[in-house]
Protein backbone atom coordinates (compact mmCIF):
# COMPACT_ATOMS: atom_id res chain seq x y z
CA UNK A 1 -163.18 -24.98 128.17
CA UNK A 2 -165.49 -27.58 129.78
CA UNK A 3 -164.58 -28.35 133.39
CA UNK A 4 -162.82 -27.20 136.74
CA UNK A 5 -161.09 -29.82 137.87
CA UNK A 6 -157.37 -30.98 137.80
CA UNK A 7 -157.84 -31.52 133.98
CA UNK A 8 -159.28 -28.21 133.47
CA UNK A 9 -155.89 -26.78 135.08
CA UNK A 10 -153.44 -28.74 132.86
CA UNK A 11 -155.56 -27.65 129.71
CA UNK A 12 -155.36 -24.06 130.71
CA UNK A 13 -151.75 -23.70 131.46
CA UNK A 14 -151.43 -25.64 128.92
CA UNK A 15 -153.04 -23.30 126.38
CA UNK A 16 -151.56 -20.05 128.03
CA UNK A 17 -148.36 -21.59 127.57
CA UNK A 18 -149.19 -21.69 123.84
CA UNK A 19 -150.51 -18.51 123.96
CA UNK A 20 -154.09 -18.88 123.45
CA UNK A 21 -156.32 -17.50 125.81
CA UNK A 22 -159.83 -19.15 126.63
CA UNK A 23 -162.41 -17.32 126.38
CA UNK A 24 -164.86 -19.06 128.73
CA UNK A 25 -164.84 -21.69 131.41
CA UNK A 26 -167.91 -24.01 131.60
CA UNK A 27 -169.07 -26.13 134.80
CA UNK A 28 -172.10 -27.71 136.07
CA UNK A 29 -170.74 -28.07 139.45
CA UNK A 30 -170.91 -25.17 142.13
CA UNK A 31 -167.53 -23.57 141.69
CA UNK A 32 -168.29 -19.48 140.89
CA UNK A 33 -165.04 -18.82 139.46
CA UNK A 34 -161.77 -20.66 137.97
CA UNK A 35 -158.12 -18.90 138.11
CA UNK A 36 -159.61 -16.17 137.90
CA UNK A 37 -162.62 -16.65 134.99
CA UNK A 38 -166.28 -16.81 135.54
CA UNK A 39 -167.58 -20.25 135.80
CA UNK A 40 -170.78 -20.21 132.99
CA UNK A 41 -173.47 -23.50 133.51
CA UNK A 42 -172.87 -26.11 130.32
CA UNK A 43 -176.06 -24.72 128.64
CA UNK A 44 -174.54 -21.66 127.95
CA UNK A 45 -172.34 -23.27 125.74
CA UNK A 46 -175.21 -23.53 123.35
CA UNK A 47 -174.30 -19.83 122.63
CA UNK A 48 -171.40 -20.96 120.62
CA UNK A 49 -169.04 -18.28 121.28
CA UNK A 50 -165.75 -19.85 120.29
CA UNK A 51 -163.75 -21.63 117.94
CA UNK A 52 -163.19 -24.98 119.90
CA UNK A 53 -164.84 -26.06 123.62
CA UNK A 54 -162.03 -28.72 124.96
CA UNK A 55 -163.90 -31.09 127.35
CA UNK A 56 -160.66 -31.02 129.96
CA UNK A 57 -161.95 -34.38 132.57
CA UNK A 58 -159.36 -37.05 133.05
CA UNK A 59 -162.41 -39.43 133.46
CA UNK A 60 -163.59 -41.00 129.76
CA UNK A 61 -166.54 -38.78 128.56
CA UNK A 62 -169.27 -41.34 127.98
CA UNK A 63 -171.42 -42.04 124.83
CA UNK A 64 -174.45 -40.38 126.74
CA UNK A 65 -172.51 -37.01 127.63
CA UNK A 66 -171.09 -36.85 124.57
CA UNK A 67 -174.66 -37.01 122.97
CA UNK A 68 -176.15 -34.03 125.52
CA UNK A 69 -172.56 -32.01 124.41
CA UNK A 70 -173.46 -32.06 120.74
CA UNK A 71 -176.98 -31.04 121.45
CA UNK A 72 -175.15 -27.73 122.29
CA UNK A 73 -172.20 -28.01 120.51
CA UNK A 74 -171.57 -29.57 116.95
CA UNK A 75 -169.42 -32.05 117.36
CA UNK A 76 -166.62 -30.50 115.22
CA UNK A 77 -165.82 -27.98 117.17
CA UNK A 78 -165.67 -30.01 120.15
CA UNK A 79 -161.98 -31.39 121.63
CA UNK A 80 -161.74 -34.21 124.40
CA UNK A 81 -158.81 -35.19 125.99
CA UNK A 82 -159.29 -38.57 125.57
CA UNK A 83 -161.11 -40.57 122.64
């Protein structure tokens, strides 16, 4: 999951709820850990390990960041909250 933010939150209760676990929590802001997971810099992403990243921001992901997230992501495997 991509973010640590009030989004982020919703996704992963959401998830547990559904009984998938994430794996991984992704940030490029200065937060160490979230509920409890590691917070990993975006970049690491690039590792790809995991099925799906979902980009959990309430804020519209724009055309630029969505560019930079399938330079380390391809694009299928990525899931935004909004369009």
């Amino acid at each position: 999951m991509l973010g640590t933010g009030e989004a982020a939150e919703l996704a992963y209760l959401t998830l547990r709820e559904l009984g998938v676990e994430p794996v991984a929590v992704y940030g490029d802001d200065d937060r160490q850990s979230f509920l409890g997971m590691p917070v990993q810099p975006q970049a690491a992403m690039a590792r790809g390990d995991f099925d799906r990243v979902i980009v959990a921001s309430f804020v519209n992901t724009p055309d630029r960041q969505r560019a930079e997230l399938t330079r380390l992501v391809p694009r299928a495997k990525l899931v935004f909250l909004r369009p």
